[in-house]
N, C-alpha and C. Protein backbone atom coordinates (compact mmCIF):
# COMPACT_ATOMS: atom_id res chain seq x y z
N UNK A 1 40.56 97.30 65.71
CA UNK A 1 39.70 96.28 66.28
C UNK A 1 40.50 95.50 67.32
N UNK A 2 39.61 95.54 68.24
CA UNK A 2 40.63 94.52 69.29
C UNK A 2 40.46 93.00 69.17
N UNK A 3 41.22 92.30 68.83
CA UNK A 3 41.51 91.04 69.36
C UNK A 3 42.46 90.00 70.10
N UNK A 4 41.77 89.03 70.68
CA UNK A 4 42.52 88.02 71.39
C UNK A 4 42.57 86.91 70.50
N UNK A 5 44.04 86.39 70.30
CA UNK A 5 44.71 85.39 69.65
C UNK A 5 44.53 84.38 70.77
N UNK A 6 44.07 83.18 70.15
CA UNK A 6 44.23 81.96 71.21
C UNK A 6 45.25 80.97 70.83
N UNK A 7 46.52 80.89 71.52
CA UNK A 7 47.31 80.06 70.86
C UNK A 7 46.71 78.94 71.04
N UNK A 8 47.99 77.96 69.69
CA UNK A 8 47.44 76.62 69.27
C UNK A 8 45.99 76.27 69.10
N UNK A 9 45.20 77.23 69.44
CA UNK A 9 43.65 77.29 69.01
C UNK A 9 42.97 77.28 67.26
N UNK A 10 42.13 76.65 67.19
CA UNK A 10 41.39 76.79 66.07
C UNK A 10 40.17 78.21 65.89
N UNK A 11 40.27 78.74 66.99
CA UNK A 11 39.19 80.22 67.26
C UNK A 11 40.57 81.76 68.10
N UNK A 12 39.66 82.55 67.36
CA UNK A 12 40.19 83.85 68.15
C UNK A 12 39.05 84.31 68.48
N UNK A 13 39.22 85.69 69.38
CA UNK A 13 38.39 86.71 69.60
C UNK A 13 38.59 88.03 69.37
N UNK A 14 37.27 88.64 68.93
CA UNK A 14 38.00 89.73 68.38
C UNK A 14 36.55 90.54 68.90
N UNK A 15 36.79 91.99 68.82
CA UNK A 15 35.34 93.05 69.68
C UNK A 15 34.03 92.72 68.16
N UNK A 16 33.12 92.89 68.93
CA UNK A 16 31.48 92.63 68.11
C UNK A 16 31.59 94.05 67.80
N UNK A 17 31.02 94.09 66.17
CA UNK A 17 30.95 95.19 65.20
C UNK A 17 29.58 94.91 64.68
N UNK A 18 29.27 95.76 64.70
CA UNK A 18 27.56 96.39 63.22
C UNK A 18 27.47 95.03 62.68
N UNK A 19 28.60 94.28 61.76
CA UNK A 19 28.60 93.86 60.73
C UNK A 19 27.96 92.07 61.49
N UNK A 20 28.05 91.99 62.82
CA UNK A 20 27.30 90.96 63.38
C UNK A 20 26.64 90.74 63.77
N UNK A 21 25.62 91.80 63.39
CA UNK A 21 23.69 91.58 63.51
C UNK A 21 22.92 90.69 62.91
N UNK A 22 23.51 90.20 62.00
CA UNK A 22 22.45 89.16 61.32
C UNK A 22 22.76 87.43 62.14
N UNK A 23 24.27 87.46 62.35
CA UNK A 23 24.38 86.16 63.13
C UNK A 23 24.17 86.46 65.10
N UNK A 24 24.13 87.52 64.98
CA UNK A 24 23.72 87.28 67.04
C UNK A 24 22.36 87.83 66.77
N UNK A 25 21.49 88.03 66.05
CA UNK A 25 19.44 87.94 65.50
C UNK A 25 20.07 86.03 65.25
N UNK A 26 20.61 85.28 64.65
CA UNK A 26 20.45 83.85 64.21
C UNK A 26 20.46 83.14 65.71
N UNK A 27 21.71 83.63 66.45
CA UNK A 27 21.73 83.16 67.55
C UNK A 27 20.59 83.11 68.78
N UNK A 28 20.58 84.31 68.37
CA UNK A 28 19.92 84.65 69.95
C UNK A 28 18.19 85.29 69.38
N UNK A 29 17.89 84.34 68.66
CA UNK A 29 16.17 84.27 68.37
C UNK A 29 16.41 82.45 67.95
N UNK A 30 17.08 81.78 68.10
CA UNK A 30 17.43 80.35 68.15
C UNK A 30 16.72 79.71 68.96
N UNK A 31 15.98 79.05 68.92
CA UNK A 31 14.88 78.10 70.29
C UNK A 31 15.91 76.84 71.21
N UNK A 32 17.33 76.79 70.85
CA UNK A 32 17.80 76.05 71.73
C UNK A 32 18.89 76.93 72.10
N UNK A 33 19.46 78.04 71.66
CA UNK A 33 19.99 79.04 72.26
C UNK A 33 19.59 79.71 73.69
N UNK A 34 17.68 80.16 73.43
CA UNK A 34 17.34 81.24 74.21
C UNK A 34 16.86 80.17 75.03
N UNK A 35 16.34 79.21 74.65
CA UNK A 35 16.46 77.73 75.86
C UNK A 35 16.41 78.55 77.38
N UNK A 36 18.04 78.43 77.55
CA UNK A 36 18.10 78.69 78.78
C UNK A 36 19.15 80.42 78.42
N UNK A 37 18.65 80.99 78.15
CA UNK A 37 19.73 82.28 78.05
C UNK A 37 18.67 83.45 78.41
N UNK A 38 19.16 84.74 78.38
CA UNK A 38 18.17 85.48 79.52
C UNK A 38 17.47 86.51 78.20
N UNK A 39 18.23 86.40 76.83
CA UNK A 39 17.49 87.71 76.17
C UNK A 39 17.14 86.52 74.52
N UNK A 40 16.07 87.29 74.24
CA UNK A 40 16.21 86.75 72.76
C UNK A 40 15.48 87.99 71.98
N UNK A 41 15.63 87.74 71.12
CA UNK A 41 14.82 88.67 69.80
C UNK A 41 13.79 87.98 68.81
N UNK A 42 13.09 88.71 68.13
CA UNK A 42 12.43 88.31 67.11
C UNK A 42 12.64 89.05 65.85
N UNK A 43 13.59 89.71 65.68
CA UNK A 43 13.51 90.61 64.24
C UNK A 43 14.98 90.92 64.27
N UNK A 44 15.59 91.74 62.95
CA UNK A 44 16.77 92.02 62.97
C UNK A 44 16.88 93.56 63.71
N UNK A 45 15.69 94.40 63.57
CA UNK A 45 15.93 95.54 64.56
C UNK A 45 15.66 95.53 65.70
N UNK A 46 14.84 94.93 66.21
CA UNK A 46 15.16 94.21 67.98
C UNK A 46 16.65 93.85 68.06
N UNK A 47 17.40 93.13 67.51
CA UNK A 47 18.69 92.64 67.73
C UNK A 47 19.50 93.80 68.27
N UNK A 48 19.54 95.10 67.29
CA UNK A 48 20.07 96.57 67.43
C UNK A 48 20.22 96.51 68.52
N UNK A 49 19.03 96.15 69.52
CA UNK A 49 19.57 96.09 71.01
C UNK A 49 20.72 95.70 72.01
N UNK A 50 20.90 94.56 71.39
CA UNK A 50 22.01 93.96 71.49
C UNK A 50 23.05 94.35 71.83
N UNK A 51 23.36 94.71 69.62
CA UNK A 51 24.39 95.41 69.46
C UNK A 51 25.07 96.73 70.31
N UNK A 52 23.83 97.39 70.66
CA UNK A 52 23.78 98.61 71.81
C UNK A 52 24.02 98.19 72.96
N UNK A 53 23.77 97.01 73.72
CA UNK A 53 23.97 96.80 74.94
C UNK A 53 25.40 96.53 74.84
N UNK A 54 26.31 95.95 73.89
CA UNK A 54 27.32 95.54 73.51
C UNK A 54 28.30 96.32 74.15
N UNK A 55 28.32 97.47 72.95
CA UNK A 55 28.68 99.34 73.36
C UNK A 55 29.05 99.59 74.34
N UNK A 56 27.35 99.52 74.86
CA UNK A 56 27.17 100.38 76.38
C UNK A 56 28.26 99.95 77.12
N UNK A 57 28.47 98.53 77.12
CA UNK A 57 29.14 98.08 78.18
C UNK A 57 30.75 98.96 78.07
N UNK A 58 31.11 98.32 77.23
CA UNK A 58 32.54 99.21 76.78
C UNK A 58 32.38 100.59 77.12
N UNK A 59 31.53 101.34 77.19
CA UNK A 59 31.19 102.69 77.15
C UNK A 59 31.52 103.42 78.81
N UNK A 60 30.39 102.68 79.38
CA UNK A 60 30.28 102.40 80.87
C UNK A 60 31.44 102.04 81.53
N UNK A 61 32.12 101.15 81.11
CA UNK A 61 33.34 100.72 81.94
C UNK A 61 33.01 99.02 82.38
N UNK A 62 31.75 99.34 82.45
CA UNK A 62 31.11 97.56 83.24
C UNK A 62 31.02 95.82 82.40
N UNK A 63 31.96 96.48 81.43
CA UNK A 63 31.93 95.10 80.87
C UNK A 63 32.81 95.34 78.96
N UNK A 64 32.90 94.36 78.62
CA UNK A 64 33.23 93.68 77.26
C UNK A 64 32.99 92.76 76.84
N UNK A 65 32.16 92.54 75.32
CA UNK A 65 31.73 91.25 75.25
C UNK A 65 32.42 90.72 73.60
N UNK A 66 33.03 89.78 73.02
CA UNK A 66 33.52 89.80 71.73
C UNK A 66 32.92 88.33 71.49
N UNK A 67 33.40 88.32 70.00
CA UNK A 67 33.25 87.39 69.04
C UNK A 67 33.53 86.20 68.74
N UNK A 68 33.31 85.59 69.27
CA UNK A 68 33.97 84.12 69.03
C UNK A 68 34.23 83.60 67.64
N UNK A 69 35.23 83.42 66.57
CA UNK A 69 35.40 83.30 65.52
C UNK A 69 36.44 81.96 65.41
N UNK A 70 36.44 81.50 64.19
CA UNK A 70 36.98 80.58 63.78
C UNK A 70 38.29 81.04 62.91
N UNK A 71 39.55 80.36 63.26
CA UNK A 71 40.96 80.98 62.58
C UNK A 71 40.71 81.04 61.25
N UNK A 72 40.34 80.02 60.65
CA UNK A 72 40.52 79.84 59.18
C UNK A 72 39.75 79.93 58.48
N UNK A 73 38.62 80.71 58.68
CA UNK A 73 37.45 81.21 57.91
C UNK A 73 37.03 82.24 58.29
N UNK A 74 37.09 82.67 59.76
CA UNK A 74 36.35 83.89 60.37
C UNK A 74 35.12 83.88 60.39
N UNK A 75 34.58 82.59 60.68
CA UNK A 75 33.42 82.21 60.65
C UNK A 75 32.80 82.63 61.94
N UNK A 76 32.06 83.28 62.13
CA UNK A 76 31.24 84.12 63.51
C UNK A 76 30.84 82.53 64.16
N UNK A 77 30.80 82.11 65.16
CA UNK A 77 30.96 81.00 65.92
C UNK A 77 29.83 81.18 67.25
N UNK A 78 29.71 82.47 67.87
CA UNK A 78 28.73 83.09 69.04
C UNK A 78 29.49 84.06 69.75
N UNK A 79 29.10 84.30 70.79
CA UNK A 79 30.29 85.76 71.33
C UNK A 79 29.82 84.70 73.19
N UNK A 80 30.90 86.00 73.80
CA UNK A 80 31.25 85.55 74.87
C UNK A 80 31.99 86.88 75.07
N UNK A 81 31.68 86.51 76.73
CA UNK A 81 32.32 88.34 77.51
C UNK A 81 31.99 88.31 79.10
N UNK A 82 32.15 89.87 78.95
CA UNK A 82 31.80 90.29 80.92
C UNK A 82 30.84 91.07 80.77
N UNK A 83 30.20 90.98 81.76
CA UNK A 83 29.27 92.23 81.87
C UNK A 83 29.07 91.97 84.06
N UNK A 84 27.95 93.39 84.07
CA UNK A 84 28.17 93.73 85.61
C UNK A 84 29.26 94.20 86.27
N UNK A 85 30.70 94.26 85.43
CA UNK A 85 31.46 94.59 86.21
C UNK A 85 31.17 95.78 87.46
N UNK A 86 31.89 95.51 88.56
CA UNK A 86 31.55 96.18 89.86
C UNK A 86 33.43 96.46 90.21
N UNK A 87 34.12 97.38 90.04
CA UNK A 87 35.00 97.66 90.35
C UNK A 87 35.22 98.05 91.52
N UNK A 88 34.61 98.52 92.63
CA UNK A 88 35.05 98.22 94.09
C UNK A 88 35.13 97.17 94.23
N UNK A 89 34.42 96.51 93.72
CA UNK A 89 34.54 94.64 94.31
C UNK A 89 35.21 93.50 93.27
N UNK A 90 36.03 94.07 92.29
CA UNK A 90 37.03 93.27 91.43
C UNK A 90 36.04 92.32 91.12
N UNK A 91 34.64 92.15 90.48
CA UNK A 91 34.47 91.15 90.32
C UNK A 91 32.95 91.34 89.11
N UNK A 92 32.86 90.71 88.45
CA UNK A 92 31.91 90.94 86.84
C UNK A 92 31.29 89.44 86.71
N UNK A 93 30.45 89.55 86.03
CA UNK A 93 29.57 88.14 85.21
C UNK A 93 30.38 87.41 84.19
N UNK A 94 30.29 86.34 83.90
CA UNK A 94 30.67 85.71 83.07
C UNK A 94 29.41 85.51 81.81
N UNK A 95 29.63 85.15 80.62
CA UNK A 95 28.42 84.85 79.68
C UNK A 95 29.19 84.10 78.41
N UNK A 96 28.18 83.32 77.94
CA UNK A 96 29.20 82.68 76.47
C UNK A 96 27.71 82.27 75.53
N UNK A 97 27.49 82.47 74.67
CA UNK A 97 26.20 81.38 73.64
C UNK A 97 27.30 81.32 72.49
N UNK A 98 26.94 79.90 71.90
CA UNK A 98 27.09 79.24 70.51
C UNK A 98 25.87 79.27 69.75
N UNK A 99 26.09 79.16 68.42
CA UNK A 99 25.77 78.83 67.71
C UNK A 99 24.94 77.19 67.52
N UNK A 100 23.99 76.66 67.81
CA UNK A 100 24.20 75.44 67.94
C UNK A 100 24.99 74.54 67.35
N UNK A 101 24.54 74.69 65.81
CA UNK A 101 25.90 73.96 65.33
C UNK A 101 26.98 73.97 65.49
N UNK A 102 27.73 74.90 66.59
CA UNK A 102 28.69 74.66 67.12
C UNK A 102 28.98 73.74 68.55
N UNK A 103 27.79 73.45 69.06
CA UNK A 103 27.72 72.86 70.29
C UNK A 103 29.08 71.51 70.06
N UNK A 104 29.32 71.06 71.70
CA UNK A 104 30.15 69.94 71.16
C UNK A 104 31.61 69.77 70.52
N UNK A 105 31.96 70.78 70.41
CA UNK A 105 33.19 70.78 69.90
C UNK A 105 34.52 71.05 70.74
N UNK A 106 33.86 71.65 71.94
CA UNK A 106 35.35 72.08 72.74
C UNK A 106 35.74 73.40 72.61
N UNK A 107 34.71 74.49 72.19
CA UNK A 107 35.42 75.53 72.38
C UNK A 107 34.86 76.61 73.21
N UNK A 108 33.67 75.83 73.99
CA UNK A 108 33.80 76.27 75.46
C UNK A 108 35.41 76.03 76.15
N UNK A 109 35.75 75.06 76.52
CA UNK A 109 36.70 75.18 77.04
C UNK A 109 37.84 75.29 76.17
N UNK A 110 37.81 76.40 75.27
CA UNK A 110 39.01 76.93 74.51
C UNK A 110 39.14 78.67 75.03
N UNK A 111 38.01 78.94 75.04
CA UNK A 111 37.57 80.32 75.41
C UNK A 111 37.49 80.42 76.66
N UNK A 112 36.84 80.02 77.25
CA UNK A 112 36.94 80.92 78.61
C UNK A 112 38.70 80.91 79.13
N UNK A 113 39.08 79.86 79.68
CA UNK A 113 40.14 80.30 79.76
C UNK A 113 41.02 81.84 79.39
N UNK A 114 40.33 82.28 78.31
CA UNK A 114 41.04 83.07 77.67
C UNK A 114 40.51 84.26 78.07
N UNK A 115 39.20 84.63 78.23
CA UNK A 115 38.29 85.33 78.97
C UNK A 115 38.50 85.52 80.18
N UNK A 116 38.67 84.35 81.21
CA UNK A 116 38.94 84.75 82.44
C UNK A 116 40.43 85.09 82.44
N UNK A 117 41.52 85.03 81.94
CA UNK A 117 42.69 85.51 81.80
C UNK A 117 42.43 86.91 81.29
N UNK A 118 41.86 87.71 80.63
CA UNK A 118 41.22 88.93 80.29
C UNK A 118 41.09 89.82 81.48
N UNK A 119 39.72 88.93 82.41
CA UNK A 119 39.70 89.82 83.09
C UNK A 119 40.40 89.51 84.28
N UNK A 120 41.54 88.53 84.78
CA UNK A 120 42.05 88.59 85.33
C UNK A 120 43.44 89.89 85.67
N UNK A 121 44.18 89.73 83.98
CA UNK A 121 45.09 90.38 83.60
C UNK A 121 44.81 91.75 83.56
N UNK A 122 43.86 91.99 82.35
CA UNK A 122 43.53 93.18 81.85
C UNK A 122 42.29 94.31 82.49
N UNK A 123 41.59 93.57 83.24
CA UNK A 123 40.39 94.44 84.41
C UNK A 123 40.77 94.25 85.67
N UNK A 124 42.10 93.47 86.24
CA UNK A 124 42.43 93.43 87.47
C UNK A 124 41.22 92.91 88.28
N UNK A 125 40.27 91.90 87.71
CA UNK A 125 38.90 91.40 88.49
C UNK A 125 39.90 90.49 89.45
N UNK A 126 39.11 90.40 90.69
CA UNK A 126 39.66 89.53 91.83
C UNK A 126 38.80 88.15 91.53
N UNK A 127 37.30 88.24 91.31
CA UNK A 127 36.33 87.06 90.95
C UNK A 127 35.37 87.02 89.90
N UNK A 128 35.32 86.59 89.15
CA UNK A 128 34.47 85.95 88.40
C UNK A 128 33.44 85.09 88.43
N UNK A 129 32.15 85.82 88.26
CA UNK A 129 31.14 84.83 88.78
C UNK A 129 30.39 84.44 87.07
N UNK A 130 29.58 83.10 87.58
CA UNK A 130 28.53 82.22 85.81
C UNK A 130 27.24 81.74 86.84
N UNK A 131 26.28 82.04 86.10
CA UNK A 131 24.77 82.31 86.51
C UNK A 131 24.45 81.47 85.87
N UNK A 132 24.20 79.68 85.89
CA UNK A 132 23.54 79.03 84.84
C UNK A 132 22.31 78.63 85.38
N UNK A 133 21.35 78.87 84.50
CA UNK A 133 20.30 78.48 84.48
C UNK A 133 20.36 76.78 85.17
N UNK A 134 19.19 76.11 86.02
CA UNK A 134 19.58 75.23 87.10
C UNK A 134 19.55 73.97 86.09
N UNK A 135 18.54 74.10 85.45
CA UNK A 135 18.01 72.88 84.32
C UNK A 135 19.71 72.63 83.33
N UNK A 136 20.13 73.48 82.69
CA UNK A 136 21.05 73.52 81.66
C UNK A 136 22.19 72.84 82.08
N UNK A 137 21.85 71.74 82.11
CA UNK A 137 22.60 70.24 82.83
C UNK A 137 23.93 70.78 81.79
N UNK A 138 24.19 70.43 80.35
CA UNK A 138 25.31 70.67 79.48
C UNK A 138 26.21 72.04 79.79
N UNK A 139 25.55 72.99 79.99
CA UNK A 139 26.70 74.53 80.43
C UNK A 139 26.67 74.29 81.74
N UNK A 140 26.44 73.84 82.58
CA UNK A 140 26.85 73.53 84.40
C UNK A 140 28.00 72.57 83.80
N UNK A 141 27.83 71.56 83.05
CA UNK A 141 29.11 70.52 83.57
C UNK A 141 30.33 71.38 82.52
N UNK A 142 29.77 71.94 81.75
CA UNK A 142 31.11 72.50 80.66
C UNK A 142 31.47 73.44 81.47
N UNK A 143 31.18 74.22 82.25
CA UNK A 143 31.64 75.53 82.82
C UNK A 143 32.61 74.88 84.07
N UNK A 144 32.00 74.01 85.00
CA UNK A 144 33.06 72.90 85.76
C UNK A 144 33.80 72.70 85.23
N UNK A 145 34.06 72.27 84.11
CA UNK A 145 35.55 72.16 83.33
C UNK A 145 36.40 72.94 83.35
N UNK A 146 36.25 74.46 83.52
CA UNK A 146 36.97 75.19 82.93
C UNK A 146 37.28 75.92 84.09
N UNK A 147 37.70 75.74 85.21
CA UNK A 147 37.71 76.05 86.31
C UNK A 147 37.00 76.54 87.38
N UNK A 148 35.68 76.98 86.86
CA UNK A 148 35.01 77.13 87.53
C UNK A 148 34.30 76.55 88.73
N UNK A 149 34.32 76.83 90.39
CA UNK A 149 33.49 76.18 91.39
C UNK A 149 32.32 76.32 91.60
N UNK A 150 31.33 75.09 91.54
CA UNK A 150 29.77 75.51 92.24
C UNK A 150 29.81 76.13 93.09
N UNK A 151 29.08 77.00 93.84
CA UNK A 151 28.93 77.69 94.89
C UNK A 151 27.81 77.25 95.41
N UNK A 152 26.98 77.08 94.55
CA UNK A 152 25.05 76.60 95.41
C UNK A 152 24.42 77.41 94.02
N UNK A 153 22.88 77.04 94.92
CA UNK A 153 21.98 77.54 93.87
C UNK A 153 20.40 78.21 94.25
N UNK A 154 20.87 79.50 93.82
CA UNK A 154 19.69 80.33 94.31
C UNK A 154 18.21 79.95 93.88
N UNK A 155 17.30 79.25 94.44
CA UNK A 155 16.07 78.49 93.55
C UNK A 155 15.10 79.87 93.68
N UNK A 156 14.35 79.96 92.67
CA UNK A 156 13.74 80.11 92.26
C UNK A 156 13.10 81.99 92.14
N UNK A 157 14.89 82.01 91.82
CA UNK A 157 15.30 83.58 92.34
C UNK A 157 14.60 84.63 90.76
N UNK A 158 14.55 83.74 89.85
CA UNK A 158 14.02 84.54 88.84
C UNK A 158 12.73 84.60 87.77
N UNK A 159 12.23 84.93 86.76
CA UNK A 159 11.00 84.66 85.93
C UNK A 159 11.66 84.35 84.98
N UNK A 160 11.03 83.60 84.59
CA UNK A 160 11.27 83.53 82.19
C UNK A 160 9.98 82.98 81.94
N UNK A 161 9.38 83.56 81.16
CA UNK A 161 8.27 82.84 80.67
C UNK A 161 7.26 82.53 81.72
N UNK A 162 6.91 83.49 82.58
CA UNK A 162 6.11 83.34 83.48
C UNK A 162 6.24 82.27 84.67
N UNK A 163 7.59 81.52 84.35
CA UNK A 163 7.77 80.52 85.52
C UNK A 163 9.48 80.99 86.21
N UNK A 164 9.06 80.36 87.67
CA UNK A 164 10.24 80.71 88.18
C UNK A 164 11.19 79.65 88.19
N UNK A 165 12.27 79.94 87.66
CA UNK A 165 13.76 79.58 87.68
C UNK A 165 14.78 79.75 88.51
N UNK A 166 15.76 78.22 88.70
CA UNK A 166 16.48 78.74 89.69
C UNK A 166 18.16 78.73 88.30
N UNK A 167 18.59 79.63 89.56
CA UNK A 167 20.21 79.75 89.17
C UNK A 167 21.34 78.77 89.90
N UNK A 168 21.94 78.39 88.82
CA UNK A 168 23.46 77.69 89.52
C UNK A 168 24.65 78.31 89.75
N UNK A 169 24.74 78.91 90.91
CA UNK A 169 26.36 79.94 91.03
C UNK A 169 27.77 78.98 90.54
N UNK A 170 28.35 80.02 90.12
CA UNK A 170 30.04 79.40 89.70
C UNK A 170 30.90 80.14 89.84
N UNK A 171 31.73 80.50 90.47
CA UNK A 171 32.69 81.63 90.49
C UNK A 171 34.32 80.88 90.62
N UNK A 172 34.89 81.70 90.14
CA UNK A 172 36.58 81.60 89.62
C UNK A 172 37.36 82.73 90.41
N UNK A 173 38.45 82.16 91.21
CA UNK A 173 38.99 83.31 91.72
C UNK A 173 40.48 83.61 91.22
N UNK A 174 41.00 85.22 91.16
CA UNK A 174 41.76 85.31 90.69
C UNK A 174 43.10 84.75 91.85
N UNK A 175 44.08 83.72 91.50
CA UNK A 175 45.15 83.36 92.35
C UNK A 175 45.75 84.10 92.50
């Protein structure tokens, strides 16, 4: 199993397995999760999807997405990863959901860091781009934290729920 140790951290990361279908179905069929996030489910075999898109990515080459866990319990926490990677152009998506009851704590900015050092180091990405939803006032200012620059914001570039949404660009470049 692969994982990333976060020093002096209270969380590691480690790759999403089978065995975390029942908490990313908790997460991501969550009404303040899928809020502003682009997929949700309603059942535990809808989730399968997920888990499969998970895979694929690793499979494909275009991405990795892992587990956000807690040191001292291994308490599944939400996942976070890449996806889109585009290797002529050194550069992939960013993504992260919690748990709500995890909101607030700081380990947005425990993780990414660690993530964009990932794919800095280990995928040789040149940029890193984060797609936040325009409304999601709380992940725009947490993602600013963590080095990330606004770029602008594409209005009203997408659907959810029959209404159009805009996006907030953020991208991180590799120094």
């Amino acid at each position: 199993m692969f994982k990333i140790n976060l020093q002096r951290s209270k969380y590691y990361l480690r790759s999403i397995n089978s065995s975390d279908l029942s908490m990313i179905f908790k997460g991501l069929s969550h009404p303040d999760v899928i809020k502003h996030y682009g997929v949700s489910f309603a059942s535990l075999e809808e989730t399968k999807a997920q888990l499969q898109w998970y895979k694929n990515l690793e499979l494909s080459g275009s991405g990795k997405w892992f587990a956000i866990c807690e040191l001292n319990t291994d308490q599944f926490l939400g996942a976070v990863g890449l996806n889109d990677l585009i290797e002529l152009h050194q550069k992939a998506e960013i993504g992260i959901w919690l748990l709500p009851e995890h909101w607030g704590k700081g380990i947005l900015q425990e993780v990414m860091p660690k993530i964009v050092a990932y794919g800095f180091n280990e995928l040789q990405l040149h940029r890193i781009e984060g797609f936040v939803e325009s409304e999601n006032t709380k992940c725009r200012r947490a993602i600013a934290k963590t080095g990330f620059t606004y770029e602008g914001t594409m209005k009203d570039c997408e659907q959810k729920d029959g209404k159009w949404i805009s996006l907030s660009v953020y991208a991180i470049l590799n120094p």
